[in-house]
N, C-alpha and C. Protein backbone atom coordinates (compact mmCIF):
# COMPACT_ATOMS: atom_id res chain seq x y z
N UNK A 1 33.40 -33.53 -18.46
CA UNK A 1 33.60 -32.98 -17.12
C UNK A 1 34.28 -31.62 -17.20
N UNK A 2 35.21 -31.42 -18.10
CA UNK A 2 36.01 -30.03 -18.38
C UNK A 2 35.20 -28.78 -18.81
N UNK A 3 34.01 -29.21 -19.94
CA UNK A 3 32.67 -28.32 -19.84
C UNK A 3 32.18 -28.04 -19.03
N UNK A 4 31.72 -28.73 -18.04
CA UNK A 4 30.75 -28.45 -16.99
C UNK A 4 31.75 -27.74 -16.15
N UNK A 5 33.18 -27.64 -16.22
CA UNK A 5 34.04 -26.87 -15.02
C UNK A 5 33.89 -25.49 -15.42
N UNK A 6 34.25 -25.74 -17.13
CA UNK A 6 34.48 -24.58 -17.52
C UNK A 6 32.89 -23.53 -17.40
N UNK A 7 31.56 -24.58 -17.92
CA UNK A 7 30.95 -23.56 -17.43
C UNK A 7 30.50 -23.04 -16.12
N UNK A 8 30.66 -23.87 -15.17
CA UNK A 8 30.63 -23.43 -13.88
C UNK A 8 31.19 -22.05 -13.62
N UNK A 9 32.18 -22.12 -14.04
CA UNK A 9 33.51 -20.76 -13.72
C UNK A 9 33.01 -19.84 -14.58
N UNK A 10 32.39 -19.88 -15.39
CA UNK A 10 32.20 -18.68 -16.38
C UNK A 10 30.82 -18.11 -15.43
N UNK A 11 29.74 -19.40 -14.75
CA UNK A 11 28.51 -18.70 -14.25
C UNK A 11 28.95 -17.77 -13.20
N UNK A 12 29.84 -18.40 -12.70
CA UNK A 12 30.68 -18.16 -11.07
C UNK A 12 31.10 -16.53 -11.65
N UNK A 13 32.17 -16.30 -12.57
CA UNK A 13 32.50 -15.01 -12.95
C UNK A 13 31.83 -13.81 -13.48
N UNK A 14 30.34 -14.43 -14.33
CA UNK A 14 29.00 -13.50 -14.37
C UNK A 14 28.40 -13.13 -13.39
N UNK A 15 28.34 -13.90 -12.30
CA UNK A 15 27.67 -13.39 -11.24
C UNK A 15 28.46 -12.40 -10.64
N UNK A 16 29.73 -12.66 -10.20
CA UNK A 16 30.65 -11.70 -9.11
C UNK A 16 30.94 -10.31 -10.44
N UNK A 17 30.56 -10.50 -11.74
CA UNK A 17 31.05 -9.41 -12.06
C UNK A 17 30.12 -7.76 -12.76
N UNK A 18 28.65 -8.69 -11.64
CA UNK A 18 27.81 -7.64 -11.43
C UNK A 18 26.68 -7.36 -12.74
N UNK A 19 27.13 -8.31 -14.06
CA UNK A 19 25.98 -8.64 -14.82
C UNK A 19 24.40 -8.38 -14.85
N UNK A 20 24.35 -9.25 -13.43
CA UNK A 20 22.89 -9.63 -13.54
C UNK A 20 22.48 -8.37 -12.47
N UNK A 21 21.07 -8.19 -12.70
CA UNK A 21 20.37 -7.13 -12.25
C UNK A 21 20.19 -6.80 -11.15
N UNK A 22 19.65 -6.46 -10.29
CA UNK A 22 19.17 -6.99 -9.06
C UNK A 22 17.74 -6.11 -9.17
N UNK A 23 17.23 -6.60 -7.71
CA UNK A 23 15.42 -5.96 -8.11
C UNK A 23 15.71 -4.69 -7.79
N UNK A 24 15.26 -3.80 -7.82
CA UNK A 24 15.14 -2.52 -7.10
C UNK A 24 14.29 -3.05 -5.85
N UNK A 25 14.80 -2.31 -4.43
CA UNK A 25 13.87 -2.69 -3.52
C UNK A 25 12.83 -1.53 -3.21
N UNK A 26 11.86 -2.04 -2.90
CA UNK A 26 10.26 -1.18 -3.05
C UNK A 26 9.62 -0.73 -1.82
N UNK A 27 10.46 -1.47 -1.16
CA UNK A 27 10.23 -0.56 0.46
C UNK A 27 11.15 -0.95 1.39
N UNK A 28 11.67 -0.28 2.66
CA UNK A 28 12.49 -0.23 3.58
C UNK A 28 12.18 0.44 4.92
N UNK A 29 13.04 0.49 6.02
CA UNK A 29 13.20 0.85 7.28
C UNK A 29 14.09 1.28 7.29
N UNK A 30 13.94 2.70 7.67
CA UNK A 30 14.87 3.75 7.39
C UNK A 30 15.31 4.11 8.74
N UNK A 31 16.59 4.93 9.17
CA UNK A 31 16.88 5.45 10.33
C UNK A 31 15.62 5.72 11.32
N UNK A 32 15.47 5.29 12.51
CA UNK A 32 14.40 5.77 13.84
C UNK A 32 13.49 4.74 13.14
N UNK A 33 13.38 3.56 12.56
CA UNK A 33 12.29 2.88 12.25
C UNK A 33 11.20 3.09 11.20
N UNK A 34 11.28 4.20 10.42
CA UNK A 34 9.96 4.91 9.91
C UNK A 34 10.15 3.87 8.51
N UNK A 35 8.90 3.51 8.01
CA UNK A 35 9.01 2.37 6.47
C UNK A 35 9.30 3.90 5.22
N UNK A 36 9.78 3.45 4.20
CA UNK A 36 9.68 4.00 3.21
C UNK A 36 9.63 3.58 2.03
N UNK A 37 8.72 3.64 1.04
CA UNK A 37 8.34 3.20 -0.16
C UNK A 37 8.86 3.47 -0.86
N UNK A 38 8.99 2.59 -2.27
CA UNK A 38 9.67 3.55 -3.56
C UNK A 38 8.26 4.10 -3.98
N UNK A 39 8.53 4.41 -5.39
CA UNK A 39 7.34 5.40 -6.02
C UNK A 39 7.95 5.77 -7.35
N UNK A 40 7.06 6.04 -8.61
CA UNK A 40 5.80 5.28 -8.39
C UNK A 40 5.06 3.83 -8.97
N UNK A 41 4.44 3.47 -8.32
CA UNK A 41 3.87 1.78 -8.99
C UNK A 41 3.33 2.68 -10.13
N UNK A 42 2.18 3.32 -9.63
CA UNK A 42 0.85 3.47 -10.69
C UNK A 42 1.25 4.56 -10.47
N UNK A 43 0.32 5.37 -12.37
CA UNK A 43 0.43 7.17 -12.13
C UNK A 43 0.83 7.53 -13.62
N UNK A 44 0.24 8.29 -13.86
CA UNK A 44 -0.35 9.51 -13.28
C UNK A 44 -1.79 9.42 -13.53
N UNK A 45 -2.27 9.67 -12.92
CA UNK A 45 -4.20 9.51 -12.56
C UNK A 45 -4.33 11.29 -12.77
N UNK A 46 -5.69 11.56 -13.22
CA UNK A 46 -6.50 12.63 -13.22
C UNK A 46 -6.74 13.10 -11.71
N UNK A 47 -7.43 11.31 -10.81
CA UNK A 47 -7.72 11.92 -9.45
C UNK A 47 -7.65 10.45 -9.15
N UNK A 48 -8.52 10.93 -7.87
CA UNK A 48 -8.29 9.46 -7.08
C UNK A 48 -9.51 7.94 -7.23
N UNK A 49 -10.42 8.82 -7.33
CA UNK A 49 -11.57 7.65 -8.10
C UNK A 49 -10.93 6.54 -9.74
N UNK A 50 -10.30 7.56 -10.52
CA UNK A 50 -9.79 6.52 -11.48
C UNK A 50 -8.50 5.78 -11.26
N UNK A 51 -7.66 6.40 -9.68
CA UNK A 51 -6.53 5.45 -9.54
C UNK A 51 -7.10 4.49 -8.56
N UNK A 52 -7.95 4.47 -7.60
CA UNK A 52 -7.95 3.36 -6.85
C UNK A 52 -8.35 2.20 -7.14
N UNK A 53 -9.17 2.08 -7.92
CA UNK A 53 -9.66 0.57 -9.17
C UNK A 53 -8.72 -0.08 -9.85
N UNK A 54 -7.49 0.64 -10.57
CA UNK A 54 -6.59 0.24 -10.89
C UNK A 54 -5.49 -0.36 -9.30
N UNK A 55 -5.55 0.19 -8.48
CA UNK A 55 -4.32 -0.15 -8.13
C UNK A 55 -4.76 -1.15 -7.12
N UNK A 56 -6.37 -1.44 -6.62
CA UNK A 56 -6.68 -2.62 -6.11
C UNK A 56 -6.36 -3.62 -6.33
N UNK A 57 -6.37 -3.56 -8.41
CA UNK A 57 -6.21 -4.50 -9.49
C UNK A 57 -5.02 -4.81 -8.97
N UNK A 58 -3.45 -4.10 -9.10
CA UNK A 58 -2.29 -4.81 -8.79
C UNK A 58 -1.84 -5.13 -7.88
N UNK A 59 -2.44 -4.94 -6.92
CA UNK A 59 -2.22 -5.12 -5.13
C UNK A 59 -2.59 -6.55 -5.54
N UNK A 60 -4.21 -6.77 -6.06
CA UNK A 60 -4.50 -8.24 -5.03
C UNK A 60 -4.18 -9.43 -6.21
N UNK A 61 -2.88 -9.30 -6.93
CA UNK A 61 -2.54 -10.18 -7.40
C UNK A 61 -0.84 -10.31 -6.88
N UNK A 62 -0.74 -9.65 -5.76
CA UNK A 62 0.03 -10.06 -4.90
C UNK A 62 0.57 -11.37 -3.95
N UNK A 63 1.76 -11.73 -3.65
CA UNK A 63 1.16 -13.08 -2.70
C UNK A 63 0.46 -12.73 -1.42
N UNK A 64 -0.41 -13.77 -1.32
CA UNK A 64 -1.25 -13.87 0.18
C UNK A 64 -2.38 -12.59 0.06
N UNK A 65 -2.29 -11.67 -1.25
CA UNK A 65 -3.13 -10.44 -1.21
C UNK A 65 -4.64 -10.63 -1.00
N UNK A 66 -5.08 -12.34 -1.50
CA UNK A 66 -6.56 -12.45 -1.60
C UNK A 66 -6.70 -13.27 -0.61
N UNK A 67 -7.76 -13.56 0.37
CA UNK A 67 -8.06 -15.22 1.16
C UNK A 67 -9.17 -15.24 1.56
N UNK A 68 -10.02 -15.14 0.40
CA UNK A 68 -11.78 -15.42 0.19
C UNK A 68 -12.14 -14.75 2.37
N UNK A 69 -12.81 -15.53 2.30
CA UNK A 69 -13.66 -14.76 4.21
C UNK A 69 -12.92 -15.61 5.27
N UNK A 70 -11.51 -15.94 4.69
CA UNK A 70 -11.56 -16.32 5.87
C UNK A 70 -9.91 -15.30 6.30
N UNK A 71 -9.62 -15.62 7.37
CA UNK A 71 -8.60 -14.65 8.18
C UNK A 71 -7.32 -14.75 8.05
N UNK A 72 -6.72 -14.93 6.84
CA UNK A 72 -5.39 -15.43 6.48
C UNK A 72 -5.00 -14.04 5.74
N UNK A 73 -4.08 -14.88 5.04
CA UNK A 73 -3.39 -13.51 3.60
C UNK A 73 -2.42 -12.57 4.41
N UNK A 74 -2.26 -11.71 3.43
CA UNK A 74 -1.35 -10.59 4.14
C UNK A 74 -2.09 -9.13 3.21
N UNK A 75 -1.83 -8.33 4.73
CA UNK A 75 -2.06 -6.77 3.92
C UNK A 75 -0.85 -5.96 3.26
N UNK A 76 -1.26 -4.91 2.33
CA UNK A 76 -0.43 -4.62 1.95
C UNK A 76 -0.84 -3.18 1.84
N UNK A 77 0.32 -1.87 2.64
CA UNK A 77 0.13 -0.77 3.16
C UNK A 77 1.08 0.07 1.93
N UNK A 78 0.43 1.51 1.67
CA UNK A 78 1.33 2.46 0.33
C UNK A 78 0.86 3.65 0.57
N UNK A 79 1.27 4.31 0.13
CA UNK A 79 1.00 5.64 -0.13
C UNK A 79 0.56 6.19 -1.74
N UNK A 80 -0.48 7.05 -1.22
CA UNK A 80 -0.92 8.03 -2.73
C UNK A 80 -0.56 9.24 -2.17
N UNK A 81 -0.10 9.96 -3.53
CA UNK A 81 0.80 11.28 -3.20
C UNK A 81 0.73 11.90 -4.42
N UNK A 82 1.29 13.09 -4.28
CA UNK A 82 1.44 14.15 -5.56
C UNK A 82 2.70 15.13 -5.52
N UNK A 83 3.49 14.32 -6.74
CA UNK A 83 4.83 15.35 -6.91
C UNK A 83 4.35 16.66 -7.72
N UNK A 84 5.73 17.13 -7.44
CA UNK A 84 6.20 18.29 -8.12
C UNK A 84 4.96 19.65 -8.36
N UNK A 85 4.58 19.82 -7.00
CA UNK A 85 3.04 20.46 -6.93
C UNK A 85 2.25 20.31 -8.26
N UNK A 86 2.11 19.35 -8.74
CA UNK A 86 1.29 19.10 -9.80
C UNK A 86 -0.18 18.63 -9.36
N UNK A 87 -1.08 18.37 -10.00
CA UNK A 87 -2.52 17.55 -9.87
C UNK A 87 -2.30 16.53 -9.57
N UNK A 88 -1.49 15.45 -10.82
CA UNK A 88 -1.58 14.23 -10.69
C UNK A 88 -1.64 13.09 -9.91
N UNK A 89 -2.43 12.13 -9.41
CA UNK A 89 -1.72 11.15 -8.22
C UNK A 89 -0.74 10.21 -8.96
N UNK A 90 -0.24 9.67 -7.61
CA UNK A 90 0.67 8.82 -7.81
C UNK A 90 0.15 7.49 -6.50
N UNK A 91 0.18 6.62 -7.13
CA UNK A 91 0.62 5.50 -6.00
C UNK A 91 2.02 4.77 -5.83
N UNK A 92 2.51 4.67 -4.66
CA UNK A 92 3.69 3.98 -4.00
C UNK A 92 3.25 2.38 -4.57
N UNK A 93 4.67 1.51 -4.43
CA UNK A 93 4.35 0.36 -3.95
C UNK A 93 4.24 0.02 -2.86
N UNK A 94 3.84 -1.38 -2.51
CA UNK A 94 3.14 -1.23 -1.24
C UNK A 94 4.18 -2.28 -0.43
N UNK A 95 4.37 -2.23 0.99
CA UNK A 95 4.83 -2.41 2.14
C UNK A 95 4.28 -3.75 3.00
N UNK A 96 4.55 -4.48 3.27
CA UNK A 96 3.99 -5.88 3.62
C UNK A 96 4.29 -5.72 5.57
N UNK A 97 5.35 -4.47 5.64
CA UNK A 97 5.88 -4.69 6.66
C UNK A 97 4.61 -4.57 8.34
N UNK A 98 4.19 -5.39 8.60
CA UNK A 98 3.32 -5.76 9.73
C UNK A 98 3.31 -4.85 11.15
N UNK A 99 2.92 -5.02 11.27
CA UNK A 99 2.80 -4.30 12.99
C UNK A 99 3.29 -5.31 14.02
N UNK A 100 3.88 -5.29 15.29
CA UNK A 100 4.24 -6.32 15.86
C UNK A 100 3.54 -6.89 16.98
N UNK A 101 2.23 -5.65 17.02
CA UNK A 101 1.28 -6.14 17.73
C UNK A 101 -0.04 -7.00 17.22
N UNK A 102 -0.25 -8.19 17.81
CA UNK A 102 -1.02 -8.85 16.93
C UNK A 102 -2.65 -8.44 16.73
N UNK A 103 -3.52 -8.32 16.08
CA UNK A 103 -5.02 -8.32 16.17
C UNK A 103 -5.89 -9.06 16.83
N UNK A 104 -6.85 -8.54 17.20
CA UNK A 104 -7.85 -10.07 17.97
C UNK A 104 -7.96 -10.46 16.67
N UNK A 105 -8.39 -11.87 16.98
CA UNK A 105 -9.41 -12.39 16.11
C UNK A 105 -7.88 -13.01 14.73
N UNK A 106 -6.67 -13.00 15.51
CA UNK A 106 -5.96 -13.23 14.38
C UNK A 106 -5.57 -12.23 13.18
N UNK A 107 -6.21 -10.80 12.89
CA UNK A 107 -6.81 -10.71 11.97
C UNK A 107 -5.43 -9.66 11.53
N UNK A 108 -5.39 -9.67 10.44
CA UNK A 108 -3.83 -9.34 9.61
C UNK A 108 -4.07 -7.43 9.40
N UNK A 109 -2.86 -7.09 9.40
CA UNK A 109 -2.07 -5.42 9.78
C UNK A 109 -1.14 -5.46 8.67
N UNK A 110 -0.82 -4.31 8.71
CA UNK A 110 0.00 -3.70 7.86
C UNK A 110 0.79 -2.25 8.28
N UNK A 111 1.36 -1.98 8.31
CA UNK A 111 2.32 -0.80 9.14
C UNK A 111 2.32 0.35 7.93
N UNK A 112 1.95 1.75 7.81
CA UNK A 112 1.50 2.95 7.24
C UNK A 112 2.80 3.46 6.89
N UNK A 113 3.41 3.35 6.19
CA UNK A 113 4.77 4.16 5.44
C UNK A 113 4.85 5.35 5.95
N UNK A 114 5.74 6.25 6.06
CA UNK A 114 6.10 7.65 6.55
C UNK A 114 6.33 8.19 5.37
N UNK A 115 7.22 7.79 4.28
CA UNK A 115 8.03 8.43 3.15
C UNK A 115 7.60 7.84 1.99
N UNK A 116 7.52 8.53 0.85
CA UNK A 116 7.59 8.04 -0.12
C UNK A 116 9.26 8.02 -1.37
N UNK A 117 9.86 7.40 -1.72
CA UNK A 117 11.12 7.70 -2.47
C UNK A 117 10.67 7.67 -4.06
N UNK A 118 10.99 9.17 -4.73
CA UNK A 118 10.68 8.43 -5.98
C UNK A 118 11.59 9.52 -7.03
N UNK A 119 12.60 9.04 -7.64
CA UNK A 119 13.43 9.39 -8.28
C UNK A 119 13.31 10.96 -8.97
N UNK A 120 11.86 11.29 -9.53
CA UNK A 120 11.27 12.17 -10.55
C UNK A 120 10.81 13.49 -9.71
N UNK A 121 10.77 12.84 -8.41
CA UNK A 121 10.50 14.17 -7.76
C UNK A 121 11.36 14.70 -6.87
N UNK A 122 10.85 16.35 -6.77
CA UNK A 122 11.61 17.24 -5.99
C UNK A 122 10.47 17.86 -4.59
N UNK A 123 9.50 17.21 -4.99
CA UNK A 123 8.70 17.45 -3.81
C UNK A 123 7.52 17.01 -3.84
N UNK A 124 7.25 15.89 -2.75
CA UNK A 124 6.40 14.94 -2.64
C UNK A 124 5.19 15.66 -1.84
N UNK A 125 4.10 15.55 -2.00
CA UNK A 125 2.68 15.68 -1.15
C UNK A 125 2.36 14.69 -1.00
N UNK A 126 2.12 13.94 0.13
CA UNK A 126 1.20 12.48 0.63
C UNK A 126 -0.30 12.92 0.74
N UNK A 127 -0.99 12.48 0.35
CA UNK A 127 -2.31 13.10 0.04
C UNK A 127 -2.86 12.07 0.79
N UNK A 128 -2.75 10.19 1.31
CA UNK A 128 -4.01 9.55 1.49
C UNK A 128 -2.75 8.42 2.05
N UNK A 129 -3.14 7.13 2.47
CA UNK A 129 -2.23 6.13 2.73
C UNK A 129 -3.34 5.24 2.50
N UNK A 130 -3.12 4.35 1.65
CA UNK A 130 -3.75 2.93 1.27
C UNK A 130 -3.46 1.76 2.05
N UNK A 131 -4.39 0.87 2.24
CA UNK A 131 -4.10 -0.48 2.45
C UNK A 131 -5.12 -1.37 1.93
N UNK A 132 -4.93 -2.79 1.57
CA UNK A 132 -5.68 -3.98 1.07
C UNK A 132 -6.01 -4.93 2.66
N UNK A 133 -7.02 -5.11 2.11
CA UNK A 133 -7.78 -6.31 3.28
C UNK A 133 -7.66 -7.81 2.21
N UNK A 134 -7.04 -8.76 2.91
CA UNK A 134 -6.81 -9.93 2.20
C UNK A 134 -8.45 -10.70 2.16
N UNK A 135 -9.37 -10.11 2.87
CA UNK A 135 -10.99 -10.66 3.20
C UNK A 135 -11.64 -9.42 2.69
N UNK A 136 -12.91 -10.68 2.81
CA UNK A 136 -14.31 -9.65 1.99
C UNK A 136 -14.23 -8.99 3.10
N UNK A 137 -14.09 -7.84 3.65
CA UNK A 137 -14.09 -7.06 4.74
C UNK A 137 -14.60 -5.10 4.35
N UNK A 138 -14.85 -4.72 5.24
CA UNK A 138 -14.76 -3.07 4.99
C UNK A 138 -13.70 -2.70 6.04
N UNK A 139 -13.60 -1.04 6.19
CA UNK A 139 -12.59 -0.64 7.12
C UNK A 139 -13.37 -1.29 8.21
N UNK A 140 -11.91 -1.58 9.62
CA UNK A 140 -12.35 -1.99 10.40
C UNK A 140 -12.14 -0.87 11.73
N UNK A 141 -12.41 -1.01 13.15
CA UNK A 141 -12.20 -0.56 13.69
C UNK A 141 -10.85 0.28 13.96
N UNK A 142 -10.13 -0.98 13.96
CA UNK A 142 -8.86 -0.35 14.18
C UNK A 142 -8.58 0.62 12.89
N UNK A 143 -8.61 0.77 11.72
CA UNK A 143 -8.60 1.61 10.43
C UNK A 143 -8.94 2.64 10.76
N UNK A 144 -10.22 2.74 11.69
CA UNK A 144 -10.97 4.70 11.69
C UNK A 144 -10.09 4.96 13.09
N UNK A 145 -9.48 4.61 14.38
CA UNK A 145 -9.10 5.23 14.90
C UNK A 145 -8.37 6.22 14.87
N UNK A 146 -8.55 6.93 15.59
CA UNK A 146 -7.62 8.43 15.31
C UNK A 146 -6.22 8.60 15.65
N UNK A 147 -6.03 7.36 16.73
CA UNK A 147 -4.67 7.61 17.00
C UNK A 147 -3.39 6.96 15.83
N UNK A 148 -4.42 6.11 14.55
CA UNK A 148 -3.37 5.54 13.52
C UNK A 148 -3.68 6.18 12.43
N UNK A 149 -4.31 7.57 12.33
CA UNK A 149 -4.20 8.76 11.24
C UNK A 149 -3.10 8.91 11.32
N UNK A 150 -2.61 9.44 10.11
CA UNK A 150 -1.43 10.05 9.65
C UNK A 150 -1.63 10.88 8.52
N UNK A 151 -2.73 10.88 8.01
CA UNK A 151 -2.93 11.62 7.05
C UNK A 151 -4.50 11.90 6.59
N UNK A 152 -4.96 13.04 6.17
CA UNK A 152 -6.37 13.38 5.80
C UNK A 152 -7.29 11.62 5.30
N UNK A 153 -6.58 11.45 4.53
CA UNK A 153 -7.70 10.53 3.83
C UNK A 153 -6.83 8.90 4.09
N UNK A 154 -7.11 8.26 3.96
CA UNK A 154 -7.01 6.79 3.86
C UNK A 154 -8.05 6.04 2.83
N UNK A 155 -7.37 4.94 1.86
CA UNK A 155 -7.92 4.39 1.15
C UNK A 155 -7.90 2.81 1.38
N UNK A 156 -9.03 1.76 1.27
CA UNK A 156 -9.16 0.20 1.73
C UNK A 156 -9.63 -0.37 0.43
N UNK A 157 -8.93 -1.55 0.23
CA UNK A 157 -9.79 -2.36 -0.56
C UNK A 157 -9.55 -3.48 -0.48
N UNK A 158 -10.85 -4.50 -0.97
CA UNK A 158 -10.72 -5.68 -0.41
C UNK A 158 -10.03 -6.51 -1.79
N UNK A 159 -10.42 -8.01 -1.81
CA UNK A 159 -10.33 -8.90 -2.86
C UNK A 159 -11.55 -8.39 -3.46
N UNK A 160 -12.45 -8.32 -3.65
CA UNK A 160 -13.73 -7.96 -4.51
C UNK A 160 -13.16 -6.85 -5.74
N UNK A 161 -12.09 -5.65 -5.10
CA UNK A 161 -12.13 -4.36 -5.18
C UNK A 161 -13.43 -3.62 -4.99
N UNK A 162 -13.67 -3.83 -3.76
CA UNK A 162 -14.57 -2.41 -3.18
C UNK A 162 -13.79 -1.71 -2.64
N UNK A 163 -13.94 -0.29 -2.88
CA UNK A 163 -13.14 0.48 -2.63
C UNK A 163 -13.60 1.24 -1.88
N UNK A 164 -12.96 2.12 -0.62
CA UNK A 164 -13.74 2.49 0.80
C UNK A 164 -12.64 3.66 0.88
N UNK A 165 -13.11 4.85 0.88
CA UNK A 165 -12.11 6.05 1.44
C UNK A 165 -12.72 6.49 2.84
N UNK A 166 -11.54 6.99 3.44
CA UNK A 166 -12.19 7.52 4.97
C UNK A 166 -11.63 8.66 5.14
N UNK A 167 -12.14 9.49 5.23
CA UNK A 167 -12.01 11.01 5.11
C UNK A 167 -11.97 12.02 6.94
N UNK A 168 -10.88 11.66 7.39
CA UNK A 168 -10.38 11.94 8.88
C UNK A 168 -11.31 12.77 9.09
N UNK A 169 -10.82 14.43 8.64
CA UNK A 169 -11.91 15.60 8.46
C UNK A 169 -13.31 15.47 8.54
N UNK A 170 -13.61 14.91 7.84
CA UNK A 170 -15.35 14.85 8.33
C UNK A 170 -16.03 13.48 8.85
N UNK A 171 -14.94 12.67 8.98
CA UNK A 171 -15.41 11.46 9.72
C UNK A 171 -15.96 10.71 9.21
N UNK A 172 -15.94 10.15 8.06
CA UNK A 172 -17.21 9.99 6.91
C UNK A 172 -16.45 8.78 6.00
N UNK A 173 -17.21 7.58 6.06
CA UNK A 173 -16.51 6.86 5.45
C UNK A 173 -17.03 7.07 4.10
N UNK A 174 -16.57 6.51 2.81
CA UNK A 174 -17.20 6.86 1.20
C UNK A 174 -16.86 5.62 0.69
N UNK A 175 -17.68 4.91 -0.44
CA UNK A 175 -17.68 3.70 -0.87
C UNK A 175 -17.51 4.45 -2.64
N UNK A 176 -16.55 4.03 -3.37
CA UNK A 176 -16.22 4.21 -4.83
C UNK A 176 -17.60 3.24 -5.90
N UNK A 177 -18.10 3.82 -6.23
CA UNK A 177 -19.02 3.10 -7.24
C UNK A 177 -19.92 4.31 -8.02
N UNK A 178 -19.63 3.80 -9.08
CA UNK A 178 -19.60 4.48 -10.88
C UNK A 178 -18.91 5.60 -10.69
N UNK A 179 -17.41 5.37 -10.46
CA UNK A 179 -16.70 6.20 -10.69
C UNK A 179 -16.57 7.62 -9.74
N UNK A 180 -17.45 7.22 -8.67
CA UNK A 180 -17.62 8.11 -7.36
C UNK A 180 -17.68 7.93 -5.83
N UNK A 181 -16.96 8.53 -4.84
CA UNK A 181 -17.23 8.49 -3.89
C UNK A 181 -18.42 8.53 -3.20
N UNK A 182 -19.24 8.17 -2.42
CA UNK A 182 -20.61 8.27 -2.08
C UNK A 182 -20.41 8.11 -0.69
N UNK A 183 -20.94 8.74 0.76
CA UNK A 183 -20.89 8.91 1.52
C UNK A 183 -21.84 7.31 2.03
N UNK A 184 -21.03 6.32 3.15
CA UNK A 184 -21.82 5.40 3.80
C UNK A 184 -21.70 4.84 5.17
N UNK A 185 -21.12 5.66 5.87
CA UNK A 185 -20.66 5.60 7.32
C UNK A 185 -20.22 7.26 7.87
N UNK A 186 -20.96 7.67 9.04
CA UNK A 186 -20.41 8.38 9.44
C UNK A 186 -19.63 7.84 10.99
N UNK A 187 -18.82 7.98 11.01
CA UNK A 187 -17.48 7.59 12.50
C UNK A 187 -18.03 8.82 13.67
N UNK A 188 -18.02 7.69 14.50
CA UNK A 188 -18.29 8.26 15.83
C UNK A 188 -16.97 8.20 16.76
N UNK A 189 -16.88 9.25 17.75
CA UNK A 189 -15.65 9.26 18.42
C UNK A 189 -15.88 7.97 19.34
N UNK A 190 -16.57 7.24 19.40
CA UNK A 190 -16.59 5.70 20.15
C UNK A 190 -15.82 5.00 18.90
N UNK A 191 -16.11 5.33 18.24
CA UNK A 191 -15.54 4.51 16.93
C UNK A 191 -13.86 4.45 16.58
N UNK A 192 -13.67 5.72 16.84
CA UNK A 192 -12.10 6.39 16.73
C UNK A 192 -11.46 6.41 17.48
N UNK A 193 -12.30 6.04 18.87
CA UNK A 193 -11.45 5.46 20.23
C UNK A 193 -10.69 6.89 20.94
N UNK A 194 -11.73 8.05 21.18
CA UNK A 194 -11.38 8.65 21.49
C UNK A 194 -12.38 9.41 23.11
């Protein structure tokens, strides 16, 4: 019984004396509400065709990241960006934090980061904002509207990893396959809800 006290008190004194690690946290709600990510998960990429395959990969082994066709799971919202006026991308980790308005149809959200935080840099470019569809899905309506741009490009991918960029500027959705964007939707302002 004097063992088990003694080690009790010793776990008790490792813990309070700051030992053990803690996680780094990977996203937050910052002053006025705005989310902010750490950075970076993935990186440094050439461009964006060879980072989005990869980072589908670590998204949808997330919890709730996959849920075959039917309407469950959870999305998960990040940012791609480019420090230190360099080429390279970078991807954020990603943000679980939801919208509080619900979808028809049940159908699962994800709330678009404002900031990216990432130790190495002195000056961030947000180039695109990502999100995962937990369903075999493409972008959906609500995705091309114009009033939830925040940035030139936006990137989607499902459980499959198909990968879908939407390019604000020319309205034009693009599907990633052999290593390229390929034009397969053009968005209509009925579409963008404008």
């Amino acid at each position: 019984m004097a063992s088990l006290k003694l080690r009790c008190a010793l776990l008790v004194a490792f813990l309070q004396s700051g030992c053990v690690g803690t996680v780094a946290q990977k996203y937050w709600r910052a002053a006025g509400g705005h989310i902010v990510v750490a950075g970076p998960m993935l990186g440094p990429f050439d461009n964006l065709p060879a980072l989005a395959p990869r980072l589908c990969e670590a998204i949808r082994v997330m919890p709730g990241a996959t849920a075959g066709n039917r309407r469950e799971g959870q999305e998960y919202c990040g940012l791609i960006y480019q420090r230190n006026f360099e080429a390279a991308f970078f991807a954020s980790y990603p943000s679980s934090i939801s919208s509080p308005v619900q979808l028809p149809g049940g159908r699962k959200s994800c709330s678009v980061p404002s900031a990216v935080s990432d130790p190495d840099a002195y000056n961030i470019s947000i180039y695109a904002d990502f999100h995962s569809h937990p369903s075999v899905t493409t972008f959906s309506n609500e995705d091309l509207q114009a009033q939830r741009q925040r940035y030139y490009f936006r990137v989607m991918f499902n459980p499959l990893c198909e990968v879908y960029l939407y390019d604000f500027q020319a309205r034009t959705v693009y599907r990633l396959m052999d290593g390229e964007f390929h034009p397969t939707k053009r968005v209509t302002d009925d579409i963008r809800g404008e």
